[in-house]
N, C-alpha and C. Protein backbone atom coordinates (compact mmCIF):
# COMPACT_ATOMS: atom_id res chain seq x y z
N UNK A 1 38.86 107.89 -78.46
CA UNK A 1 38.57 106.69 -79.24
C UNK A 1 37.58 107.05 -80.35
N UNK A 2 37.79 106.31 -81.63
CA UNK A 2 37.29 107.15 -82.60
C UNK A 2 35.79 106.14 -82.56
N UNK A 3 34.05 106.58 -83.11
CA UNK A 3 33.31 105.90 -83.16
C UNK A 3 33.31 104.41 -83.78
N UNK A 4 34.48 104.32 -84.56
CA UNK A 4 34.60 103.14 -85.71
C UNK A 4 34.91 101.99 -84.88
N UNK A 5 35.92 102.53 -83.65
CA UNK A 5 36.77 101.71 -82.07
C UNK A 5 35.73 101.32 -81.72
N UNK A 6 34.60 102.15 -80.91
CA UNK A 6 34.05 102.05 -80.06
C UNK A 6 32.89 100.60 -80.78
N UNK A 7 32.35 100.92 -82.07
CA UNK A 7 31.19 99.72 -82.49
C UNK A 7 32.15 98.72 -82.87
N UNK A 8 33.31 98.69 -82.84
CA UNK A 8 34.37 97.20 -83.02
C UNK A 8 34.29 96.50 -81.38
N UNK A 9 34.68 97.19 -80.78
CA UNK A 9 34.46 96.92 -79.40
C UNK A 9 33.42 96.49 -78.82
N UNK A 10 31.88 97.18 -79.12
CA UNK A 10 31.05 96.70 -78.76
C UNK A 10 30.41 95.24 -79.25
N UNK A 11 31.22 95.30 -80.51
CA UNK A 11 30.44 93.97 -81.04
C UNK A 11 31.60 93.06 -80.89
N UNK A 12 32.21 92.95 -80.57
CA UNK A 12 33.55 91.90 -79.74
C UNK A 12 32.64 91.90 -78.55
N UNK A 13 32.62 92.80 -77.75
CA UNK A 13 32.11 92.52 -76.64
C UNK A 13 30.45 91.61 -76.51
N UNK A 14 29.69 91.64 -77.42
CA UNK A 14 28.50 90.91 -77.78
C UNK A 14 28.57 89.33 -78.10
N UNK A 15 29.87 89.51 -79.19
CA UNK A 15 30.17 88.21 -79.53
C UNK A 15 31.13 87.20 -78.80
N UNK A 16 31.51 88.02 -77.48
CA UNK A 16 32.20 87.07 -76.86
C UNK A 16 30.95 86.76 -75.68
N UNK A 17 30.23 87.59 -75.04
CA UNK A 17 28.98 87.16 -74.07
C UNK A 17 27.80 86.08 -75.04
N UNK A 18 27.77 86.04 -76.24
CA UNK A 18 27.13 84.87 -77.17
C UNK A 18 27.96 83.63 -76.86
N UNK A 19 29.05 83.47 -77.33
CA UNK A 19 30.32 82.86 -77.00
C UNK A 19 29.88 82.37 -75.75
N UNK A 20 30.44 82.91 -74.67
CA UNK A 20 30.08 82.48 -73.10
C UNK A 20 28.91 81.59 -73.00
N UNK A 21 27.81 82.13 -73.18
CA UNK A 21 26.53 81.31 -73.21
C UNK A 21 26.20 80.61 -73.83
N UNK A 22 26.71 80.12 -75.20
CA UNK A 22 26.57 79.04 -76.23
C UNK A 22 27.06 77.91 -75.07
N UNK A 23 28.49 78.33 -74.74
CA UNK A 23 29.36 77.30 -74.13
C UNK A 23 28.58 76.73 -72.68
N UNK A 24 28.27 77.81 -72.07
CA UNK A 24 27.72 77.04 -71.03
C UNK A 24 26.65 76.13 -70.78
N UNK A 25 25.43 76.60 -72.49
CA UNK A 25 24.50 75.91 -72.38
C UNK A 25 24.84 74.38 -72.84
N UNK A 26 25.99 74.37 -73.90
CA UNK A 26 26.27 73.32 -74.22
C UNK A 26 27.02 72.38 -73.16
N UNK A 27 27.46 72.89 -72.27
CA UNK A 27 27.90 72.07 -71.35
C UNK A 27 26.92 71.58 -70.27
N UNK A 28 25.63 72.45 -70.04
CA UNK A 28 24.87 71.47 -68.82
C UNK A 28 23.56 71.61 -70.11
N UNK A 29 23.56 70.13 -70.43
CA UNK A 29 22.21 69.65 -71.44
C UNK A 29 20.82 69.77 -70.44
N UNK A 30 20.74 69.62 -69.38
CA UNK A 30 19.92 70.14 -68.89
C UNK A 30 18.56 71.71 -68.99
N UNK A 31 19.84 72.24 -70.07
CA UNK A 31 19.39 73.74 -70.09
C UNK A 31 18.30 73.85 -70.98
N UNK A 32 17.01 74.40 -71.20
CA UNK A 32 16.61 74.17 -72.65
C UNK A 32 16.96 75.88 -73.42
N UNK A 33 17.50 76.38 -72.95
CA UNK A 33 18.01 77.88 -73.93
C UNK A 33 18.98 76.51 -74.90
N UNK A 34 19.23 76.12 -74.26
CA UNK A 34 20.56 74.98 -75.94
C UNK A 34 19.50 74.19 -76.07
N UNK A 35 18.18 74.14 -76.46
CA UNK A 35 17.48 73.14 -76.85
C UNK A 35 16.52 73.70 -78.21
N UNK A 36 16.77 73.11 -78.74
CA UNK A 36 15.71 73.39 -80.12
C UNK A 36 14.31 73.22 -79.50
N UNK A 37 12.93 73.81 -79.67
CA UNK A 37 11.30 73.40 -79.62
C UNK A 37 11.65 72.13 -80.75
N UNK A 38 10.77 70.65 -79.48
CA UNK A 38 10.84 69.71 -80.43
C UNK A 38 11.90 68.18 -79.67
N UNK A 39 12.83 69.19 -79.61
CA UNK A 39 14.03 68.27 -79.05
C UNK A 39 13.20 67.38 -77.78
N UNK A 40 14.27 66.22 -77.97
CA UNK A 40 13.74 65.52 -76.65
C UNK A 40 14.95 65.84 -75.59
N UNK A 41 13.81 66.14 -73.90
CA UNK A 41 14.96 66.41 -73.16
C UNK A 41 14.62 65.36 -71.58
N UNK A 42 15.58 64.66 -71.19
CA UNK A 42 14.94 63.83 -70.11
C UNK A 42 14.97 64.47 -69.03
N UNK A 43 13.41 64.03 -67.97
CA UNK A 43 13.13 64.49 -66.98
C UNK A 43 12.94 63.53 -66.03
N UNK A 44 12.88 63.79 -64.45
CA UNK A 44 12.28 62.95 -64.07
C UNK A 44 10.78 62.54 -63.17
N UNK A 45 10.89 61.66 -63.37
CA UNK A 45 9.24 61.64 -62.64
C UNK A 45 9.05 60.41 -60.83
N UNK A 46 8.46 60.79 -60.07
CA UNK A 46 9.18 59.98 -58.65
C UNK A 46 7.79 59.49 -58.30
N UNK A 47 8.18 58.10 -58.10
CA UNK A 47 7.03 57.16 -57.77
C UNK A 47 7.46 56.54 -56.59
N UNK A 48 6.39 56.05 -55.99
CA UNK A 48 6.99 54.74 -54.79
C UNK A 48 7.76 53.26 -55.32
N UNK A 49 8.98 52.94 -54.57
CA UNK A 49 9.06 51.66 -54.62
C UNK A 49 8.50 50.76 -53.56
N UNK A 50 7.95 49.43 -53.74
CA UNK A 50 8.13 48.78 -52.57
C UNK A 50 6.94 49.52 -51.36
N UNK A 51 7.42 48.96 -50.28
CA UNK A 51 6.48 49.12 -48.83
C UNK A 51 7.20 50.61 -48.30
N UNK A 52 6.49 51.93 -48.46
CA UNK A 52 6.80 53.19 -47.51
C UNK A 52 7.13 52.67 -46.26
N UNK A 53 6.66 51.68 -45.38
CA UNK A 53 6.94 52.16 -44.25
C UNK A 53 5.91 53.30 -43.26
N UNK A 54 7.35 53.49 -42.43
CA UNK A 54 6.47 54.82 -41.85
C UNK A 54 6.50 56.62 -43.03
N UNK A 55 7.25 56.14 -43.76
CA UNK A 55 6.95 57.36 -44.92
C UNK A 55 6.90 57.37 -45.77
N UNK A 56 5.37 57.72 -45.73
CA UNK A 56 4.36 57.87 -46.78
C UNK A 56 4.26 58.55 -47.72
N UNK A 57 5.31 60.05 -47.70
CA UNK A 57 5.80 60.79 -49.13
C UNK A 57 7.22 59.90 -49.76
N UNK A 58 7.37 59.32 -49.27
CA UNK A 58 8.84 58.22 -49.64
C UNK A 58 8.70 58.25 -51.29
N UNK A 59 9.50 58.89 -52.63
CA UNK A 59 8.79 58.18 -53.55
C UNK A 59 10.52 58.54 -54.25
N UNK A 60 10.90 57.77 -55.27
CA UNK A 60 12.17 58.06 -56.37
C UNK A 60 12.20 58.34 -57.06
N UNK A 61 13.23 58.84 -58.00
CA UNK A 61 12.94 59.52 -59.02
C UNK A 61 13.07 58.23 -60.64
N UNK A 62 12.84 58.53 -61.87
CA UNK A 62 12.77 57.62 -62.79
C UNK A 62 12.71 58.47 -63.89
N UNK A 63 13.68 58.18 -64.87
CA UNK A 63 14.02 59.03 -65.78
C UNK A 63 12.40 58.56 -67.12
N UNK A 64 12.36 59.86 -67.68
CA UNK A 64 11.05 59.86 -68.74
C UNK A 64 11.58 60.89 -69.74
N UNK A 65 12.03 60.43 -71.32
CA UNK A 65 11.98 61.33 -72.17
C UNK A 65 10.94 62.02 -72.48
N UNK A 66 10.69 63.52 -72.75
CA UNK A 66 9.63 64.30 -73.84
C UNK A 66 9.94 65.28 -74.05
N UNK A 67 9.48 65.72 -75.12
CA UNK A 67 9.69 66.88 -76.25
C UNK A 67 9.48 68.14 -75.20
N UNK A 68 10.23 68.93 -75.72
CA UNK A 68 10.64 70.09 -75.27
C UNK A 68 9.71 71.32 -76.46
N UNK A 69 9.73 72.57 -76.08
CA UNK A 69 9.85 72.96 -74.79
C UNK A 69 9.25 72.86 -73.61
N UNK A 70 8.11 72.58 -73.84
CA UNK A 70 7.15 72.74 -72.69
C UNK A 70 7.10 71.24 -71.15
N UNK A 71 8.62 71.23 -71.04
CA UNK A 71 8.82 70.19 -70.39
C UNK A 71 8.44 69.67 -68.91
N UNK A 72 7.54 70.90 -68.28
CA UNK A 72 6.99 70.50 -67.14
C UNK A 72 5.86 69.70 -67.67
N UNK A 73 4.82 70.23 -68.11
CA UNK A 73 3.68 69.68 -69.13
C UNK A 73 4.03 68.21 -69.28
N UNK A 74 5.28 67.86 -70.19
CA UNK A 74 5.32 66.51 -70.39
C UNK A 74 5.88 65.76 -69.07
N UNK A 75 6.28 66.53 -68.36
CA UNK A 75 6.55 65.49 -66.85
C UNK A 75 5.62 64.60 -66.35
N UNK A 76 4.28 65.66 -66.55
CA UNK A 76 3.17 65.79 -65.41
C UNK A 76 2.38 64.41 -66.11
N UNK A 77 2.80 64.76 -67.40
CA UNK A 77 2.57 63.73 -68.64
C UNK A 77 2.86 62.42 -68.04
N UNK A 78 3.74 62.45 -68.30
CA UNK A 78 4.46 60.97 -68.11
C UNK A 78 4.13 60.66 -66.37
N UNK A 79 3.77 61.38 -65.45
CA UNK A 79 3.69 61.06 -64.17
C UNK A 79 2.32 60.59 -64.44
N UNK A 80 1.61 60.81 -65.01
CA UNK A 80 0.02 60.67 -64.87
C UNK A 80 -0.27 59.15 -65.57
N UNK A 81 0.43 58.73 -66.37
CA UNK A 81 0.69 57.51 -67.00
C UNK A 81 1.55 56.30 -66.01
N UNK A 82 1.59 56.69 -64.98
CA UNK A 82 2.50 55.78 -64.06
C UNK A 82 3.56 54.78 -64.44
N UNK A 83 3.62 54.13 -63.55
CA UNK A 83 4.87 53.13 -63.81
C UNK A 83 4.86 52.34 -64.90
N UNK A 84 5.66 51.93 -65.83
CA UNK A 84 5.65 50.73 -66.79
C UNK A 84 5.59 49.48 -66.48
N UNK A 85 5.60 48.62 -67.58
CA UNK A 85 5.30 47.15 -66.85
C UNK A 85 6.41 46.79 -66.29
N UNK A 86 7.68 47.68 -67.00
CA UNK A 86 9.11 46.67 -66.62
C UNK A 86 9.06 47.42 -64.89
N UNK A 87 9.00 48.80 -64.89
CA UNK A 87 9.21 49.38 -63.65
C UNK A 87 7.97 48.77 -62.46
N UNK A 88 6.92 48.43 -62.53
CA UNK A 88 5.92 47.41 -61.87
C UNK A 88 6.40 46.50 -61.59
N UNK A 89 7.19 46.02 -62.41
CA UNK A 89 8.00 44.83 -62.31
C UNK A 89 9.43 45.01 -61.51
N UNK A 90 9.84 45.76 -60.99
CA UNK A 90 10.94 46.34 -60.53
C UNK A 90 10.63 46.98 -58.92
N UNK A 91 9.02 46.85 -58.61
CA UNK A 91 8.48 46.89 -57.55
C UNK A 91 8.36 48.38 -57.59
N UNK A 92 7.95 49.38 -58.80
CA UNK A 92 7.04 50.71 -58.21
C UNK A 92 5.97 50.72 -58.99
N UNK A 93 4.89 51.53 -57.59
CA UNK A 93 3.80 51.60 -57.96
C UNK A 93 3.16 52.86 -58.00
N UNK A 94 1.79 53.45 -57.07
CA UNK A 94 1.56 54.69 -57.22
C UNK A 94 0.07 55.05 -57.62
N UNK A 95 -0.12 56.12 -57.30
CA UNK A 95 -1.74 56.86 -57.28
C UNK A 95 -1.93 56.66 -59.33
N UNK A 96 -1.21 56.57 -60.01
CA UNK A 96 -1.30 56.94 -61.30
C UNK A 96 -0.95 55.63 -62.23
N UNK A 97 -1.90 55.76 -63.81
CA UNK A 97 -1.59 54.50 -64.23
C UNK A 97 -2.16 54.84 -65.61
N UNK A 98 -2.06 54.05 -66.43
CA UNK A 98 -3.18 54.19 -67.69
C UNK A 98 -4.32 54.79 -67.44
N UNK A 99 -5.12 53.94 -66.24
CA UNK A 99 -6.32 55.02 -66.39
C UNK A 99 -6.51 56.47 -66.22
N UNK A 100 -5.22 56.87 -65.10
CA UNK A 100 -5.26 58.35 -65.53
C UNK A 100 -4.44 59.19 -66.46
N UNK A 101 -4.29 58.56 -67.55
CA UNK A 101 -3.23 59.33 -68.36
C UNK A 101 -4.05 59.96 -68.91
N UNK A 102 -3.34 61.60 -70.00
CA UNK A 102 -4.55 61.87 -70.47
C UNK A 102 -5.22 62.92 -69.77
N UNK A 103 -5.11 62.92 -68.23
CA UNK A 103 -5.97 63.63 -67.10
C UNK A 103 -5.74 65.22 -67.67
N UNK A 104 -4.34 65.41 -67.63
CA UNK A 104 -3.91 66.74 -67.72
C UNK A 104 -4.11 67.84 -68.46
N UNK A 105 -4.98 68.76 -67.81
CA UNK A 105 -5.45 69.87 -68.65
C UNK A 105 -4.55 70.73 -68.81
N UNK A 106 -3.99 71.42 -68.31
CA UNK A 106 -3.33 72.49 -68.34
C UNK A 106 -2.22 73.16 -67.16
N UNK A 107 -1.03 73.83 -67.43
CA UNK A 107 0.30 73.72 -66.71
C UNK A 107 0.78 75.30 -66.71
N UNK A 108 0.48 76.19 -65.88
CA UNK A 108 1.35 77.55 -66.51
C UNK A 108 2.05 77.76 -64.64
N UNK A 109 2.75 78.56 -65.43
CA UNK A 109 4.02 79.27 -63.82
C UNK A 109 4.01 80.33 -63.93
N UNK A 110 3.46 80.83 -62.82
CA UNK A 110 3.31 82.32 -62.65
C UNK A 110 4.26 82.40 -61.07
N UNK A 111 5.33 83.76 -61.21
CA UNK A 111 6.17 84.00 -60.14
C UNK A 111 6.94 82.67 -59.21
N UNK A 112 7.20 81.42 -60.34
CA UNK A 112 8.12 80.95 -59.82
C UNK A 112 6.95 79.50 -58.72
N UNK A 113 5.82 79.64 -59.00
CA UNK A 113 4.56 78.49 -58.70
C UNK A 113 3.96 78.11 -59.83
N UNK A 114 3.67 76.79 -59.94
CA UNK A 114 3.58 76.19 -61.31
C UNK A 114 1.40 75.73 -60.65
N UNK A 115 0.78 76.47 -61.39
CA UNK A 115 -0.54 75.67 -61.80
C UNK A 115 -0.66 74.80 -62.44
N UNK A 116 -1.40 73.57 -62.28
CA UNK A 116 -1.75 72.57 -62.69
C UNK A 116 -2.68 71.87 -62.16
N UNK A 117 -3.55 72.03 -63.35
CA UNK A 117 -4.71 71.82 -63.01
C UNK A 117 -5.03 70.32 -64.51
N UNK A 118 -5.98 69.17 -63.72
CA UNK A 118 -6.49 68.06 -64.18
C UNK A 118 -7.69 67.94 -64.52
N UNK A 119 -8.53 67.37 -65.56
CA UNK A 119 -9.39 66.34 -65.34
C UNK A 119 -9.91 65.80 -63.80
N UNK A 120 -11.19 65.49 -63.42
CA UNK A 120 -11.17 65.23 -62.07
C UNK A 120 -11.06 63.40 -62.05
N UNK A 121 -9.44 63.09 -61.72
CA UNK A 121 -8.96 61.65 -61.41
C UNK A 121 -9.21 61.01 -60.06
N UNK A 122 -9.97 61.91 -59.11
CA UNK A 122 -10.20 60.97 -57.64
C UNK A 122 -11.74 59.75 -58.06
N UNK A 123 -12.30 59.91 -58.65
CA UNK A 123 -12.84 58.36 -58.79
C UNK A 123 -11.69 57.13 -59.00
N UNK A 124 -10.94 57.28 -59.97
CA UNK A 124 -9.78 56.31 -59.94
C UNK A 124 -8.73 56.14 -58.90
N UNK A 125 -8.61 57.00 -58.20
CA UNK A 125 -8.18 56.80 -57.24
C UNK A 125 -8.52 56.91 -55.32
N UNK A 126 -9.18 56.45 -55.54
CA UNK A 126 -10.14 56.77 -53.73
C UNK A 126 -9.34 57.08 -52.95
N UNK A 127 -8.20 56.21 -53.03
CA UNK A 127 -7.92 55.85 -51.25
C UNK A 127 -6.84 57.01 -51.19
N UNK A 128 -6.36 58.07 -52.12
CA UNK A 128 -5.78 58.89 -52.08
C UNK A 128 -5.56 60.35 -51.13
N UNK A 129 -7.21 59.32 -50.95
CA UNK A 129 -7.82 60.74 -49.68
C UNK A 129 -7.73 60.44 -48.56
N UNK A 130 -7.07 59.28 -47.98
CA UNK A 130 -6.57 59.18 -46.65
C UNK A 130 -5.40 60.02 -46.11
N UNK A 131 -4.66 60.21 -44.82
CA UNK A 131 -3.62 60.77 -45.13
C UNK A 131 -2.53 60.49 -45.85
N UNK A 132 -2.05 59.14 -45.50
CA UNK A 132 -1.27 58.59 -45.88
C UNK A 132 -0.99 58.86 -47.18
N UNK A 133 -2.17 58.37 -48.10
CA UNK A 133 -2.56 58.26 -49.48
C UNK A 133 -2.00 59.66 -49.93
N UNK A 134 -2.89 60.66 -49.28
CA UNK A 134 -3.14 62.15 -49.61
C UNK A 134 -0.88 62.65 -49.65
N UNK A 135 -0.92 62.21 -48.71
CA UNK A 135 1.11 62.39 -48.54
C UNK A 135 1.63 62.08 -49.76
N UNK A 136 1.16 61.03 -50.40
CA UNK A 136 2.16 59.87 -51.69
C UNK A 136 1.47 60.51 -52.59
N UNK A 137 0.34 61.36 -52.54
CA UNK A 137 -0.17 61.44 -54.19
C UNK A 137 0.73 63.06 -54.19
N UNK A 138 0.76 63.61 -53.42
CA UNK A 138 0.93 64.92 -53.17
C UNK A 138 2.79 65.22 -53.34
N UNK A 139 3.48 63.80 -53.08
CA UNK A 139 4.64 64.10 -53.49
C UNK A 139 5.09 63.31 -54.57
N UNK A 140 4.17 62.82 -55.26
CA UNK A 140 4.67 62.32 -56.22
C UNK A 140 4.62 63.60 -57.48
N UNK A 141 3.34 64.13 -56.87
CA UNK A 141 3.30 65.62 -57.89
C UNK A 141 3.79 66.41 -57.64
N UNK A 142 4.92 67.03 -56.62
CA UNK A 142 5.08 68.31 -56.17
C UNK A 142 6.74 67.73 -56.46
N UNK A 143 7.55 66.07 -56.30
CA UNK A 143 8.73 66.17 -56.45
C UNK A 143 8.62 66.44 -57.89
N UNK A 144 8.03 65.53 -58.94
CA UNK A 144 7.84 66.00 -60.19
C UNK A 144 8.09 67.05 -60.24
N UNK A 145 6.92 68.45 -60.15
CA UNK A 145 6.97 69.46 -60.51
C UNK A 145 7.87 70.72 -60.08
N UNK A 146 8.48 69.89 -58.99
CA UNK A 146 9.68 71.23 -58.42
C UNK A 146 11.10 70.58 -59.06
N UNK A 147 11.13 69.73 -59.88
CA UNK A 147 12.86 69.59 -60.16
C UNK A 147 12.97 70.41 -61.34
N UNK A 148 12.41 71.32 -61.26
CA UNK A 148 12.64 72.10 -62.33
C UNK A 148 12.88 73.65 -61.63
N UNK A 149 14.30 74.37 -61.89
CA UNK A 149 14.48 75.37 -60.71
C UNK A 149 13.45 76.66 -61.19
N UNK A 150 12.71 76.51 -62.44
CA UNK A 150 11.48 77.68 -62.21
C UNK A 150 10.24 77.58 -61.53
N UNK A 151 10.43 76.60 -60.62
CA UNK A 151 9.14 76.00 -60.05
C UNK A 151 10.02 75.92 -58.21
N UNK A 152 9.05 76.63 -57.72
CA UNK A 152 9.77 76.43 -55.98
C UNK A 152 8.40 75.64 -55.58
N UNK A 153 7.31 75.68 -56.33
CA UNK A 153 5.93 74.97 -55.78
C UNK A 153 4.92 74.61 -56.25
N UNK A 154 4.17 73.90 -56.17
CA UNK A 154 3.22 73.79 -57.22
C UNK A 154 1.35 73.89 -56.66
N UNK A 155 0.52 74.20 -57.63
CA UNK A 155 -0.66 74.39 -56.95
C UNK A 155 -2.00 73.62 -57.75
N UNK A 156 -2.47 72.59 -57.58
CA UNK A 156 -3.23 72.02 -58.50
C UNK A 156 -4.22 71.85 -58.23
N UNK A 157 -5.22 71.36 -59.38
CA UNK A 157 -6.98 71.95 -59.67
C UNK A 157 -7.53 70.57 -59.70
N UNK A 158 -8.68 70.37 -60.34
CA UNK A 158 -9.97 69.55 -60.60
C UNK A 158 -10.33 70.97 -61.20
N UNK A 159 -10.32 70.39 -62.84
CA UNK A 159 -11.57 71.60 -63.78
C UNK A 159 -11.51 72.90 -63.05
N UNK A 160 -9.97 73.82 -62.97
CA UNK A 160 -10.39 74.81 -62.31
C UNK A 160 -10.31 74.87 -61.47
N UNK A 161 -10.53 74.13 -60.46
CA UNK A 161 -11.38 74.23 -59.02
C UNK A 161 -10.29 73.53 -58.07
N UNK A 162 -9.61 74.63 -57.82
CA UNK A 162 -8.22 74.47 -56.34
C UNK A 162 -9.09 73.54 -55.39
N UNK A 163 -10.25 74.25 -54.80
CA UNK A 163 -11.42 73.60 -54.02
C UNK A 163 -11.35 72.05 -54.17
N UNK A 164 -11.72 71.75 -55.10
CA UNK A 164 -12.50 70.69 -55.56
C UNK A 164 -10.89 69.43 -55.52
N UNK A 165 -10.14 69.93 -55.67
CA UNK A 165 -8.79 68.91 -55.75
C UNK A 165 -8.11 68.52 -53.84
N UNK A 166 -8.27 69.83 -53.42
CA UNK A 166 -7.91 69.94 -51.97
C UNK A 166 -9.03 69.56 -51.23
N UNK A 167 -9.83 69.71 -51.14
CA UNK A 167 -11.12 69.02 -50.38
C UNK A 167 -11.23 67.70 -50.58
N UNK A 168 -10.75 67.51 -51.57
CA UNK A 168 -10.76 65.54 -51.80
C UNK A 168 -9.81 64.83 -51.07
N UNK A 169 -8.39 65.81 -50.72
CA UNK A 169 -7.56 64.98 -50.51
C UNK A 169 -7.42 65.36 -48.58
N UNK A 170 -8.96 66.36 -48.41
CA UNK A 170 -9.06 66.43 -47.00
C UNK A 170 -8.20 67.61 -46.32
N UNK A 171 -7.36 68.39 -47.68
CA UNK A 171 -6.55 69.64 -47.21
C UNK A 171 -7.15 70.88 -47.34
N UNK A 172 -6.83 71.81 -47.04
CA UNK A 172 -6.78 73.48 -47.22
C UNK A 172 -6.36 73.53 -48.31
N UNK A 173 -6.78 74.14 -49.42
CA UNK A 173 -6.25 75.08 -50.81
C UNK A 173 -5.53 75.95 -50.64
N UNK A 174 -4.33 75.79 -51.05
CA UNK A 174 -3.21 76.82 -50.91
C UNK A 174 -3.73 78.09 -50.92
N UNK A 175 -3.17 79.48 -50.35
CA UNK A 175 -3.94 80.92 -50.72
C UNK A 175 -3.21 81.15 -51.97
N UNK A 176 -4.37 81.89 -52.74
CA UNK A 176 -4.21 82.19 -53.80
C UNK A 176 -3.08 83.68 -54.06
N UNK A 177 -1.94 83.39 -54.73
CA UNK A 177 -0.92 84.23 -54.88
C UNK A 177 -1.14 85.73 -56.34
N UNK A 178 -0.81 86.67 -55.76
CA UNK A 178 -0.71 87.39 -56.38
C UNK A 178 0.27 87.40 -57.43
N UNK A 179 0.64 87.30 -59.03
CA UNK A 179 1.32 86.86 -59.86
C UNK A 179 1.28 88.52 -60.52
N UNK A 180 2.55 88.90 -60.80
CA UNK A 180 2.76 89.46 -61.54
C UNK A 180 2.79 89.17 -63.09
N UNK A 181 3.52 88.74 -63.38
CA UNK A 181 3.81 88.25 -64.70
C UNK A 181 3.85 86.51 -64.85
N UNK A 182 2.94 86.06 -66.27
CA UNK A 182 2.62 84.75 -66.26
C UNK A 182 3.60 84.79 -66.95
N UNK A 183 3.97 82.96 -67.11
CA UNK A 183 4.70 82.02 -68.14
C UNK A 183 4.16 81.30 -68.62
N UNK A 184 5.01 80.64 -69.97
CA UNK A 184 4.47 79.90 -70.40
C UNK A 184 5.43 78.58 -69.88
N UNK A 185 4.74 77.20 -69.84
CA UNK A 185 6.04 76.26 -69.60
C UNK A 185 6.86 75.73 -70.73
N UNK A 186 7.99 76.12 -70.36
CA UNK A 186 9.24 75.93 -71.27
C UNK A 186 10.03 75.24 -71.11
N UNK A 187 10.20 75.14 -69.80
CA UNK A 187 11.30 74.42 -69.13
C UNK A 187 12.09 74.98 -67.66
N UNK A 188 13.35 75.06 -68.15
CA UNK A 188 14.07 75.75 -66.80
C UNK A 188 13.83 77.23 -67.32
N UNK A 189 14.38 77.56 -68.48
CA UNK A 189 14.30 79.04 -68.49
C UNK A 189 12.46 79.35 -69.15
N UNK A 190 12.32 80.29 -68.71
CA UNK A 190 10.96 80.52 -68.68
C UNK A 190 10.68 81.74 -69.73
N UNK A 191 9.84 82.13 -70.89
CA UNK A 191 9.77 83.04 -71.83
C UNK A 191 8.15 83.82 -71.36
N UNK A 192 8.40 84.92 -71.14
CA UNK A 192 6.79 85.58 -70.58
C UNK A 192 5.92 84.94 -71.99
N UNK A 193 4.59 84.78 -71.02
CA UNK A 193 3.35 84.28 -71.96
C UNK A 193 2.88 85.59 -72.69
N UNK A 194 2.09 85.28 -73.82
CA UNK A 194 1.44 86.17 -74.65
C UNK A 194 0.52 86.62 -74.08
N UNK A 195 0.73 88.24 -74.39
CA UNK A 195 -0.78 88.77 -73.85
C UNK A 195 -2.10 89.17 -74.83
């Protein structure tokens, strides 16, 4: 095969694996590789309806547009801002509201565990530190932050301070994981952070 074959070939072969992946991203909008920085992409965010019952992580999900890429960030966003008036009105409620919007400092994923760390919001919310409480605040942030498949878990702060967030809510602080390589939040597909 003469060299002239072989770089015709290779770049057929390039432009049909471009091809492939254009198509697939365009088919699940979900993806943000098919998303422009900027674009809006909907997520969702899971609050309580109504009376738990006997379960106390019980919470649903509720669709929330925001700008991409950094779409865990704006989840955590829109979770921290709680229910709307119409959805209040629709009977959900929750650890989160106006007064804690705003809270959210900062969001990175390292090896597939998403940090996130707040503002310290337990004055606004006391009773969070019961168990019960501690169950509903804990899955309202962890369903949030795991529907995203670069996230299997999540680990969150007070200013920093794993301590200071888990001691409030009366738990153990997750052990601290050895991370190879950080991210930045992007979305589903994840782009290594700057060093």
């Amino acid at each position: 095969m003469t060299r002239g074959g072989t770089t015709a070939r290779l770049c057929a072969l390039v432009a049909a694996a471009v091809a492939v992946v254009a198509v697939e991203a365009s088919a699940d909008p979900g993806r943000e590789s098919a998303r422009a920085q900027g674009q809006t992409v909907r997520v969702k965010v899971f609050l309580p309806r109504g009376d738990p019952g006997p379960r106390c992580d019980r919470v649903l999900p509720l669709w929330r547009s925001v700008r991409g890429p950094a779409v865990l960030t704006g989840a955590m966003r829109e979770l921290l801002r709680g229910p709307t008036a119409a959805e209040r009105r629709r009977g959900y409620r929750g650890w989160f509201s106006t007064r804690t919007a705003g809270m959210l400092r900062s969001v990175r994923i390292e090896r597939g565990v998403a940090y996130i760390d707040f503002a310290d919001f337990s004055p606004l919310v006391p009773n969070a530190s019961s168990s019960c409480g501690s169950a509903l605040l804990l899955a309202q942030l962890d369903r949030t932050a795991t529907q995203f498949p670069s996230v299997r878990r999540a680990v969150y702060s007070f200013g920093g301070s794993r301590h200071a967030f888990y001691e409030w809510l009366q738990r153990s602080p997750p052990r601290r994981l050895r991370a190879r390589r950080a991210t930045r939040d992007v979305g589903r597909r994840l782009r290594p952070a700057r060093r």
